[in-house]
C-alpha atoms as a PDB file:
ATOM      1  CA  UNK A   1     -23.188 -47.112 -54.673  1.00  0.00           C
ATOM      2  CA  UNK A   2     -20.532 -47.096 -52.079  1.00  0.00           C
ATOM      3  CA  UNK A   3     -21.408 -46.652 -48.158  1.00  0.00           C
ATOM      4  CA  UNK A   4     -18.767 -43.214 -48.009  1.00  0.00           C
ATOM      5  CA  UNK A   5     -20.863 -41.551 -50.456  1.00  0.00           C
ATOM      6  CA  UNK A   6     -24.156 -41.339 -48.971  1.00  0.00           C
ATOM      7  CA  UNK A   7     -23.569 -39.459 -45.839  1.00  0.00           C
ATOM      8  CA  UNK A   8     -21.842 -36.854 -48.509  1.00  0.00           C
ATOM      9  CA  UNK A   9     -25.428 -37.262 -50.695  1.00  0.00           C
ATOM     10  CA  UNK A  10     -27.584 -36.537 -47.508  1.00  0.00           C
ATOM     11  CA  UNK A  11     -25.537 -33.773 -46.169  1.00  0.00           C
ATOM     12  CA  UNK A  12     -24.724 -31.960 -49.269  1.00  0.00           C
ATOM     13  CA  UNK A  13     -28.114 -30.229 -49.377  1.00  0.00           C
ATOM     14  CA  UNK A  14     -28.332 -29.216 -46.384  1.00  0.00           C
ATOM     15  CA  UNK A  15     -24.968 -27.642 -46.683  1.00  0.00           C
ATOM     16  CA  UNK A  16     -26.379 -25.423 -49.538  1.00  0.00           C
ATOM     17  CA  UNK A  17     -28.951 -24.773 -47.443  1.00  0.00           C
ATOM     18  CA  UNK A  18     -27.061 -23.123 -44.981  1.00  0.00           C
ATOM     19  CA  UNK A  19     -24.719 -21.237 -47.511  1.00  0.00           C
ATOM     20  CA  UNK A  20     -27.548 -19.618 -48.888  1.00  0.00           C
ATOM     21  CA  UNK A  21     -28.981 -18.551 -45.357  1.00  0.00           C
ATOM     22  CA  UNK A  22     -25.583 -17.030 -44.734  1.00  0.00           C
ATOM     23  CA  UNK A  23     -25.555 -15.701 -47.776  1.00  0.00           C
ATOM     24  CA  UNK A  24     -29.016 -14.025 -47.226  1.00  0.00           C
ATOM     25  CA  UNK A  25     -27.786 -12.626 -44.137  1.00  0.00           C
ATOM     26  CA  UNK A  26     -24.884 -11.125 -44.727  1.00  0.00           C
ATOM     27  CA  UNK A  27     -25.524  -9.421 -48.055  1.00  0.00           C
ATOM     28  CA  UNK A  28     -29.631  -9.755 -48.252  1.00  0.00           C
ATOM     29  CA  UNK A  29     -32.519 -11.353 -49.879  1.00  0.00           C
ATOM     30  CA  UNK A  30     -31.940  -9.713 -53.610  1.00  0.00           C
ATOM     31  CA  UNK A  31     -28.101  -9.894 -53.644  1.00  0.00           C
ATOM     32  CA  UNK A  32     -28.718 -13.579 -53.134  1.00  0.00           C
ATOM     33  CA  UNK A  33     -30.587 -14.460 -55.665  1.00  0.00           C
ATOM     34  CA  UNK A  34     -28.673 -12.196 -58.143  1.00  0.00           C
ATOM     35  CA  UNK A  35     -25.267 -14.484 -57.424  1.00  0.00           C
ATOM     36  CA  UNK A  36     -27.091 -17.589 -57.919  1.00  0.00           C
ATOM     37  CA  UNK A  37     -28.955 -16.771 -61.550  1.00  0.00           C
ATOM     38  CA  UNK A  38     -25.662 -14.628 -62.361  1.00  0.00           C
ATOM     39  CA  UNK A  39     -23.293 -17.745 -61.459  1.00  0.00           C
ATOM     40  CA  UNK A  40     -25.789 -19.939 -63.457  1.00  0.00           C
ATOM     41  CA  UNK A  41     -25.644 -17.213 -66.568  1.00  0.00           C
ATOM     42  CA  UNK A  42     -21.654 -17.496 -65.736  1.00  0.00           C
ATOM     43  CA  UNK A  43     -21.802 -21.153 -66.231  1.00  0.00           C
ATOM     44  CA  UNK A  44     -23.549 -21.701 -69.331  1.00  0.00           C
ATOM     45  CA  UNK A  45     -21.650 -18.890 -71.038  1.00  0.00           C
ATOM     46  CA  UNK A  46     -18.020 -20.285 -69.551  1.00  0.00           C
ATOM     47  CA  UNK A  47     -19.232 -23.690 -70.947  1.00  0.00           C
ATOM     48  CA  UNK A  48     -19.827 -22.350 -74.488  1.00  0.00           C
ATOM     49  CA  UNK A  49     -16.791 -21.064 -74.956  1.00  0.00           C
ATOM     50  CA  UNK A  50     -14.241 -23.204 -73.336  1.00  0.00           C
ATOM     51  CA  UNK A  51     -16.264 -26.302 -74.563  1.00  0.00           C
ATOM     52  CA  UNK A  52     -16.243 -25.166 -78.223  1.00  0.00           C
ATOM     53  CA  UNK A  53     -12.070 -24.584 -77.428  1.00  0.00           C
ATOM     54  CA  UNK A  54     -11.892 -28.589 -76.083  1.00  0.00           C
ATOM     55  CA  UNK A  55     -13.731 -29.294 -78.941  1.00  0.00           C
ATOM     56  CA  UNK A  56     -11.329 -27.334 -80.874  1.00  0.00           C
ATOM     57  CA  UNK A  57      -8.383 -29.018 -79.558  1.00  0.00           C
ATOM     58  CA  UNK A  58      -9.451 -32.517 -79.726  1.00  0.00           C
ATOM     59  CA  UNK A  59     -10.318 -31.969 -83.387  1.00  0.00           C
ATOM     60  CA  UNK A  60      -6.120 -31.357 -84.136  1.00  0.00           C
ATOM     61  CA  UNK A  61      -4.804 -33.806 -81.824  1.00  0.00           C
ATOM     62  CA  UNK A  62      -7.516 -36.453 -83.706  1.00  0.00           C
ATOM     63  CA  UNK A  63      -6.057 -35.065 -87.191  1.00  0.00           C
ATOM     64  CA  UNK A  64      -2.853 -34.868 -85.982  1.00  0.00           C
ATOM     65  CA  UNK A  65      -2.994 -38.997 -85.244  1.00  0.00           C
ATOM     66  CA  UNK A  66      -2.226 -38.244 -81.909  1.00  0.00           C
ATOM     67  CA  UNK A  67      -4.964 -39.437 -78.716  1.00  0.00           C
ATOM     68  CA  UNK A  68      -6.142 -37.036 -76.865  1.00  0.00           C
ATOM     69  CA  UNK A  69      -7.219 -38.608 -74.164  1.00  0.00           C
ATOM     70  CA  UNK A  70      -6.059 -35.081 -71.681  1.00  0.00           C
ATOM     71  CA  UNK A  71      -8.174 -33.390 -74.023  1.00  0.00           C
ATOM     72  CA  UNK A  72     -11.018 -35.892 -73.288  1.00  0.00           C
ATOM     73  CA  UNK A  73     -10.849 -35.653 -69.662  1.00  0.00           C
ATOM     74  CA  UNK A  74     -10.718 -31.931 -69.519  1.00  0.00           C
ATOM     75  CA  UNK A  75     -13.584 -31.657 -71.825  1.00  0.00           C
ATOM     76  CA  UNK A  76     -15.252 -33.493 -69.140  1.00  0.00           C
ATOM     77  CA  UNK A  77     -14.192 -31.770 -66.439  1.00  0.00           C
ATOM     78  CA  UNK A  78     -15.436 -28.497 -68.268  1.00  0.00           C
ATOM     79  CA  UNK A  79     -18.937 -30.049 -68.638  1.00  0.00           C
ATOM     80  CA  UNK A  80     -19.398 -31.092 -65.070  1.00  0.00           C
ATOM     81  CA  UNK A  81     -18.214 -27.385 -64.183  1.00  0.00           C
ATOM     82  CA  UNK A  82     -20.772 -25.766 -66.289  1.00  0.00           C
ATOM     83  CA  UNK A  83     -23.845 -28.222 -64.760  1.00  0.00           C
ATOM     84  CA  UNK A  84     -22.307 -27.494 -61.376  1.00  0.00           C
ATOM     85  CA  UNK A  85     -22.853 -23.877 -62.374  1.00  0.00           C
ATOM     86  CA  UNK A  86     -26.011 -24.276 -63.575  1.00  0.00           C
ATOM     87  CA  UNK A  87     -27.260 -26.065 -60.166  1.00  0.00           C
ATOM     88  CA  UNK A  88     -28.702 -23.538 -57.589  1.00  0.00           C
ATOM     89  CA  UNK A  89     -25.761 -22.987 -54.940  1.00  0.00           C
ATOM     90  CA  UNK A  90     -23.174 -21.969 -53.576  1.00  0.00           C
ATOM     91  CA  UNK A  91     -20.654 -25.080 -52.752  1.00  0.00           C
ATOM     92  CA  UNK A  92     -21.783 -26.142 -56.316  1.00  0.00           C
ATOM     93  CA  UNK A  93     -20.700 -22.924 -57.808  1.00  0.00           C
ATOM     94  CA  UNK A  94     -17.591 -23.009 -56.001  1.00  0.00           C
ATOM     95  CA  UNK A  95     -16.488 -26.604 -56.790  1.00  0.00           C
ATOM     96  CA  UNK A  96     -17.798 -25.611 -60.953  1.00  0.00           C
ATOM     97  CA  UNK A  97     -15.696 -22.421 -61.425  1.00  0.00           C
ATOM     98  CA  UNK A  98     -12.731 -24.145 -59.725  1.00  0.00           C
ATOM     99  CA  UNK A  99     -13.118 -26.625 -62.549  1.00  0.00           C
ATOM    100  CA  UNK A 100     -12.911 -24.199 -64.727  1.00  0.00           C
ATOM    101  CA  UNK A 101      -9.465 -22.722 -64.020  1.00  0.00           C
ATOM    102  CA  UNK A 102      -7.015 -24.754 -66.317  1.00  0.00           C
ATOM    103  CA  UNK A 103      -4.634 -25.143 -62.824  1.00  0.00           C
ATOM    104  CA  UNK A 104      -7.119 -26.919 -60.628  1.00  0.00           C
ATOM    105  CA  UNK A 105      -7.742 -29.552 -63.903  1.00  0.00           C
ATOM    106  CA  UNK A 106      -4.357 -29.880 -64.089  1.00  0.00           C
ATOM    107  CA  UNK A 107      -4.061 -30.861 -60.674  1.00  0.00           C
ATOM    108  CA  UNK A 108      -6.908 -33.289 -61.198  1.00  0.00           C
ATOM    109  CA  UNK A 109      -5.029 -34.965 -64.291  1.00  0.00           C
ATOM    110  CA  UNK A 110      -2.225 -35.324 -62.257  1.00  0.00           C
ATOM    111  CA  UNK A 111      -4.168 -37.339 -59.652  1.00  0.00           C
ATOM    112  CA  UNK A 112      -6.525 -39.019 -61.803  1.00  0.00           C
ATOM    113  CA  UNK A 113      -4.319 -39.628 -64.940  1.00  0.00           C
ATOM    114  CA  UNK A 114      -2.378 -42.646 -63.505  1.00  0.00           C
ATOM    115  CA  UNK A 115      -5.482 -44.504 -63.588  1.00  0.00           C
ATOM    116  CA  UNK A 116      -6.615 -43.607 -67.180  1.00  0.00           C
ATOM    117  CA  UNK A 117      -5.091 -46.138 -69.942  1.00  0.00           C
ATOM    118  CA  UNK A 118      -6.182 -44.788 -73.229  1.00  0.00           C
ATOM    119  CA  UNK A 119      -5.960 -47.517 -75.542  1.00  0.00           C
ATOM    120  CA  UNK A 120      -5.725 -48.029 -79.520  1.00  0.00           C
ATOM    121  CA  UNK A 121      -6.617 -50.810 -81.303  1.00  0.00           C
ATOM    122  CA  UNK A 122      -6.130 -51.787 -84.689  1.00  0.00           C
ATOM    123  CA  UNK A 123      -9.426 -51.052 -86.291  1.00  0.00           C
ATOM    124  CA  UNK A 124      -9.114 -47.282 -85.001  1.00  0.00           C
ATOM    125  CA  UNK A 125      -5.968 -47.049 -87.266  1.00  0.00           C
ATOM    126  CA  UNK A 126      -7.799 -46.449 -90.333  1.00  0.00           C
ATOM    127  CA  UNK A 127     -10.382 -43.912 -91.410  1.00  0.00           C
ATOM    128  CA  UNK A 128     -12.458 -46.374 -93.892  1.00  0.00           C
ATOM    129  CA  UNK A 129     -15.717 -47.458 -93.892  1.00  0.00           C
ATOM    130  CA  UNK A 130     -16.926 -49.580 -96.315  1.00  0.00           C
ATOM    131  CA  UNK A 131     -20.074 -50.436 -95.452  1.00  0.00           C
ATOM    132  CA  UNK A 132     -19.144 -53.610 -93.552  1.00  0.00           C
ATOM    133  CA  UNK A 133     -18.829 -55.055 -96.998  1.00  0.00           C
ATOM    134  CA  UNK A 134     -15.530 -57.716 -96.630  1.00  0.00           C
ATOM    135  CA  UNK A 135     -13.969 -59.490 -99.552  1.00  0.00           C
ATOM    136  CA  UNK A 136     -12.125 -62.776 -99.545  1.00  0.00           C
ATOM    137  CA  UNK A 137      -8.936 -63.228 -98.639  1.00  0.00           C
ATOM    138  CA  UNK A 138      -8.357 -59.501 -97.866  1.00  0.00           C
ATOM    139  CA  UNK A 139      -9.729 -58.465-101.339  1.00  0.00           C
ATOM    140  CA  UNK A 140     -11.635 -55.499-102.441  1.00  0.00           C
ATOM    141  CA  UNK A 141     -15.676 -56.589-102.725  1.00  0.00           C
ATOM    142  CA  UNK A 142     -16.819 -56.258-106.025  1.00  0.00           C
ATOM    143  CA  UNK A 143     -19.742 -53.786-107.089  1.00  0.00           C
ATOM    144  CA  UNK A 144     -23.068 -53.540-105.501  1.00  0.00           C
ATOM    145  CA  UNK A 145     -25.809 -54.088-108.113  1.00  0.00           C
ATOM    146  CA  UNK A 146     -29.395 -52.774-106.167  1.00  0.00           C
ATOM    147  CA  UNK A 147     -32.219 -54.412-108.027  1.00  0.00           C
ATOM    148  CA  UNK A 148     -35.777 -53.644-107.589  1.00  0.00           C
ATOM    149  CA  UNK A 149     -38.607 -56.077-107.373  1.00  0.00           C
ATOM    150  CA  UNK A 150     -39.253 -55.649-111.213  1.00  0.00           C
ATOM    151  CA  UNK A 151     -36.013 -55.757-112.185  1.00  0.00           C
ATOM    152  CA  UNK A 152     -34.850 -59.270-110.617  1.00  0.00           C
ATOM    153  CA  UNK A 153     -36.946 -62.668-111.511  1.00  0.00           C
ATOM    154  CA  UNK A 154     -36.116 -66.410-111.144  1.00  0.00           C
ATOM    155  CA  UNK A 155     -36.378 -68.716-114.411  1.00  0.00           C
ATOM    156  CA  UNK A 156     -39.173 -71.971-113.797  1.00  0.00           C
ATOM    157  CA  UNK A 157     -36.164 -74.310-113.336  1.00  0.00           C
ATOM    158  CA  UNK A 158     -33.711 -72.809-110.877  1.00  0.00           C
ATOM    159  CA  UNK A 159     -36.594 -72.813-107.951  1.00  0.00           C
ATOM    160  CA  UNK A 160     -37.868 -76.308-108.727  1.00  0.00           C
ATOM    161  CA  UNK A 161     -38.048 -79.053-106.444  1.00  0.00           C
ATOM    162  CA  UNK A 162     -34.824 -80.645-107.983  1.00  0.00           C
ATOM    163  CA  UNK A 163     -32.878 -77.657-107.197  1.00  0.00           C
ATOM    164  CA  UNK A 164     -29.676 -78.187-105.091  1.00  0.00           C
ATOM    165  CA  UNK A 165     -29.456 -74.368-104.151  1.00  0.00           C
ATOM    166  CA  UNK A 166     -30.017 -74.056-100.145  1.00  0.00           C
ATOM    167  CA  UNK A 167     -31.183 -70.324-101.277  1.00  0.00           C
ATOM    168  CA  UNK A 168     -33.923 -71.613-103.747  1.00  0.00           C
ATOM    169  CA  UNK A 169     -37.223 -70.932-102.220  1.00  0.00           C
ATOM    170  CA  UNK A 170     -40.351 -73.212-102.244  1.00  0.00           C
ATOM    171  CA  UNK A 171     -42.206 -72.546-106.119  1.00  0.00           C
ATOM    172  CA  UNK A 172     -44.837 -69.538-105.341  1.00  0.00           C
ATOM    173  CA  UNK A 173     -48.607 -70.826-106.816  1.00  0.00           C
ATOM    174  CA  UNK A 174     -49.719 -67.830-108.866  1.00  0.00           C
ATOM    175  CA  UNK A 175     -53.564 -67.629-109.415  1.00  0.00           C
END
């Protein structure tokens, strides 16, 4: 952790500390406490629905081939708004619904987004899986045959001890 950020760690709760003493005194015990479950009710409802857009919109821009690495970052931005939210007070709240007007994450991209390399690589191209089965030489892998125990056994002279087959196990002694 860098040195800059614990003086901000120490004196960050006792800055909410003081808003919500403020807070009490201006507009009173009850009034208080409504803002801070109401922002927190605020938050997780404001995170449904704008997350479930994000969600939305990544969804196209993946069908659409394209990356949507803005997408991405907003999405984030949108979940560390909502748990800001959800945190008990009022610098939190502020900084979380700020994050949640499409403006300020704009602004953010803007100062953030030179730093962000979203890359491709070749195996994202394709949408295949085949079970990490390869062929040779590029080829398709032929079928999978899934035996049980009953239906596979060796013949006597394949697992003898003049077999040249590194595979060919010691001969099991049956009773």
């Amino acid at each position: 952790m860098r040195f800059f950020l614990l003086p901000i760690l120490l004196l960050w709760p006792l800055a909410e500390i003081t808003g919500f003493v403020l807070v009490g005194r201006a507009l009173g015990l009850w009034v208080t406490l409504g803002l801070v479950v109401g922002t927190a009710i605020l938050g997780a409802f404001l995170l449904r629905s704008q997350g479930m857009q994000i969600l939305k919109q990544i969804s196209a821009e993946s069908r659409e081939g394209r990356m949507p690495g803005r997408t991405l970052v907003d999405g984030a931005m949108i979940v560390v708004a909502g748990i800001l939210l959800l945190l008990p007070g009022f610098l939190t709240d502020i900084i979380g619904l700020a994050l949640f007007i499409p403006f300020v994450r704009s602004f953010l991209w803007s100062l953030i987004g030179r730093r962000i390399v979203v890359v491709r690589t070749s195996r994202s191209t394709g949408h295949h899986y085949d079970g990490g089965r390869t062929g040779p030489a590029g080829q398709k892998p032929g079928p999978v045959v899934d035996l049980d125990e009953e239906d596979f056994h060796r013949d006597g002279n394949s697992s003898g001890s003049g077999s040249s087959s590194p595979w060919a196990g010691p001969k099991s002694r049956e009773p």
